[in-house]
C-alpha atoms as a PDB file:
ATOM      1  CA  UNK A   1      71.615 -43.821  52.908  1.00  0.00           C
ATOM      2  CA  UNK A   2      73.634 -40.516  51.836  1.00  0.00           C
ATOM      3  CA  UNK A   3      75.143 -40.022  54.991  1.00  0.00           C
ATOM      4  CA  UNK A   4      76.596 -43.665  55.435  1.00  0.00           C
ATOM      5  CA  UNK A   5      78.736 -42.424  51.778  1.00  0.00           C
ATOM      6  CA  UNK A   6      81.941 -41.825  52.076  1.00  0.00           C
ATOM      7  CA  UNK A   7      83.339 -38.635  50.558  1.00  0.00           C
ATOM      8  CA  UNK A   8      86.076 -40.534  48.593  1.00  0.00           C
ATOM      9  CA  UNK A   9      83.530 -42.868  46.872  1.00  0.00           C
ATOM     10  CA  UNK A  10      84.913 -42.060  43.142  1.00  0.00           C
ATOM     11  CA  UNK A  11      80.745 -43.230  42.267  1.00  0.00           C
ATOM     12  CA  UNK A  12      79.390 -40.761  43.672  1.00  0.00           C
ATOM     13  CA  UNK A  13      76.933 -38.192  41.442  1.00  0.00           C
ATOM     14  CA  UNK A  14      76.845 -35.047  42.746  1.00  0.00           C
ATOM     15  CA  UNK A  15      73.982 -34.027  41.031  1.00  0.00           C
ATOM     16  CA  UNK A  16      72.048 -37.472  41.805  1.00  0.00           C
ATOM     17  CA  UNK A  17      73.229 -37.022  45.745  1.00  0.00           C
ATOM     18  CA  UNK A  18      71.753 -33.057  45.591  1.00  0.00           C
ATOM     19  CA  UNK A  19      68.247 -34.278  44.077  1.00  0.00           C
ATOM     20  CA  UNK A  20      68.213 -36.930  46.477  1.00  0.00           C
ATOM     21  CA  UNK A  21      68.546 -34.503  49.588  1.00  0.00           C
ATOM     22  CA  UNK A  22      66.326 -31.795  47.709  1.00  0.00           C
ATOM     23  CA  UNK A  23      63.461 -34.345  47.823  1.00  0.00           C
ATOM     24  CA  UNK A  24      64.333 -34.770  51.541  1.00  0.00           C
ATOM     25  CA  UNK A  25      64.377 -31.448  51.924  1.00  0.00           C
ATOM     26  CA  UNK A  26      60.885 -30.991  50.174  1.00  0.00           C
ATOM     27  CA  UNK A  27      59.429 -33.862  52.523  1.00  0.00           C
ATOM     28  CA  UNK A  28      60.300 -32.401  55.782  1.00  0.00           C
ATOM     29  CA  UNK A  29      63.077 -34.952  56.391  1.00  0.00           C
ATOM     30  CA  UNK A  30      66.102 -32.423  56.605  1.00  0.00           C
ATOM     31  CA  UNK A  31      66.274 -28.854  57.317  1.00  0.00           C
ATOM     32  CA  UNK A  32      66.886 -26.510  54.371  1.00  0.00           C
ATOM     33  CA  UNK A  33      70.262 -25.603  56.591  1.00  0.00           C
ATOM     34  CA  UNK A  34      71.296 -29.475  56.418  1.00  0.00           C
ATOM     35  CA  UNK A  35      70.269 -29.290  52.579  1.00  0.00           C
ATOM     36  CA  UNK A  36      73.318 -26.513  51.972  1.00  0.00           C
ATOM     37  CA  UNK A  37      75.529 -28.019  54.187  1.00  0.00           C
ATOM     38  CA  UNK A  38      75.491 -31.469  52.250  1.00  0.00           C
ATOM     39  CA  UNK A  39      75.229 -29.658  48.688  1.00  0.00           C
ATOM     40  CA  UNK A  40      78.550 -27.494  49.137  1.00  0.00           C
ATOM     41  CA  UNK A  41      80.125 -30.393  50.764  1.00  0.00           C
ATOM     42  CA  UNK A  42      79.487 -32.308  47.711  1.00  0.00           C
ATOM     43  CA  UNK A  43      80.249 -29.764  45.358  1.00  0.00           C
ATOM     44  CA  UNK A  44      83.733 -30.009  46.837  1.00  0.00           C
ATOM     45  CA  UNK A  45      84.823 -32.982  45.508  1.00  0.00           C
END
């Protein structure tokens, strides 16, 4: 699950991670609020 990642996992794909939580996002799963959150937090890295 994305949120059990941690944010120093070298593996990560940022762009995999965001289409994972847009399709979230698109299902009703997480708030389009939570979808921004998690993007800019990944596009920190």
């Amino acid at each position: 699950m994305i949120k059990n990642r941690r944010k120093n996992d070298k593996n990560i794909d940022p762009a995999k991670e965001i289409k994972e939580l847009n399709d979230l996002k698109n299902q009703g799963i997480i708030t389009e609020k939570e979808f921004e959150a998690k993007k800019r937090q990944l596009l920190d890295l």
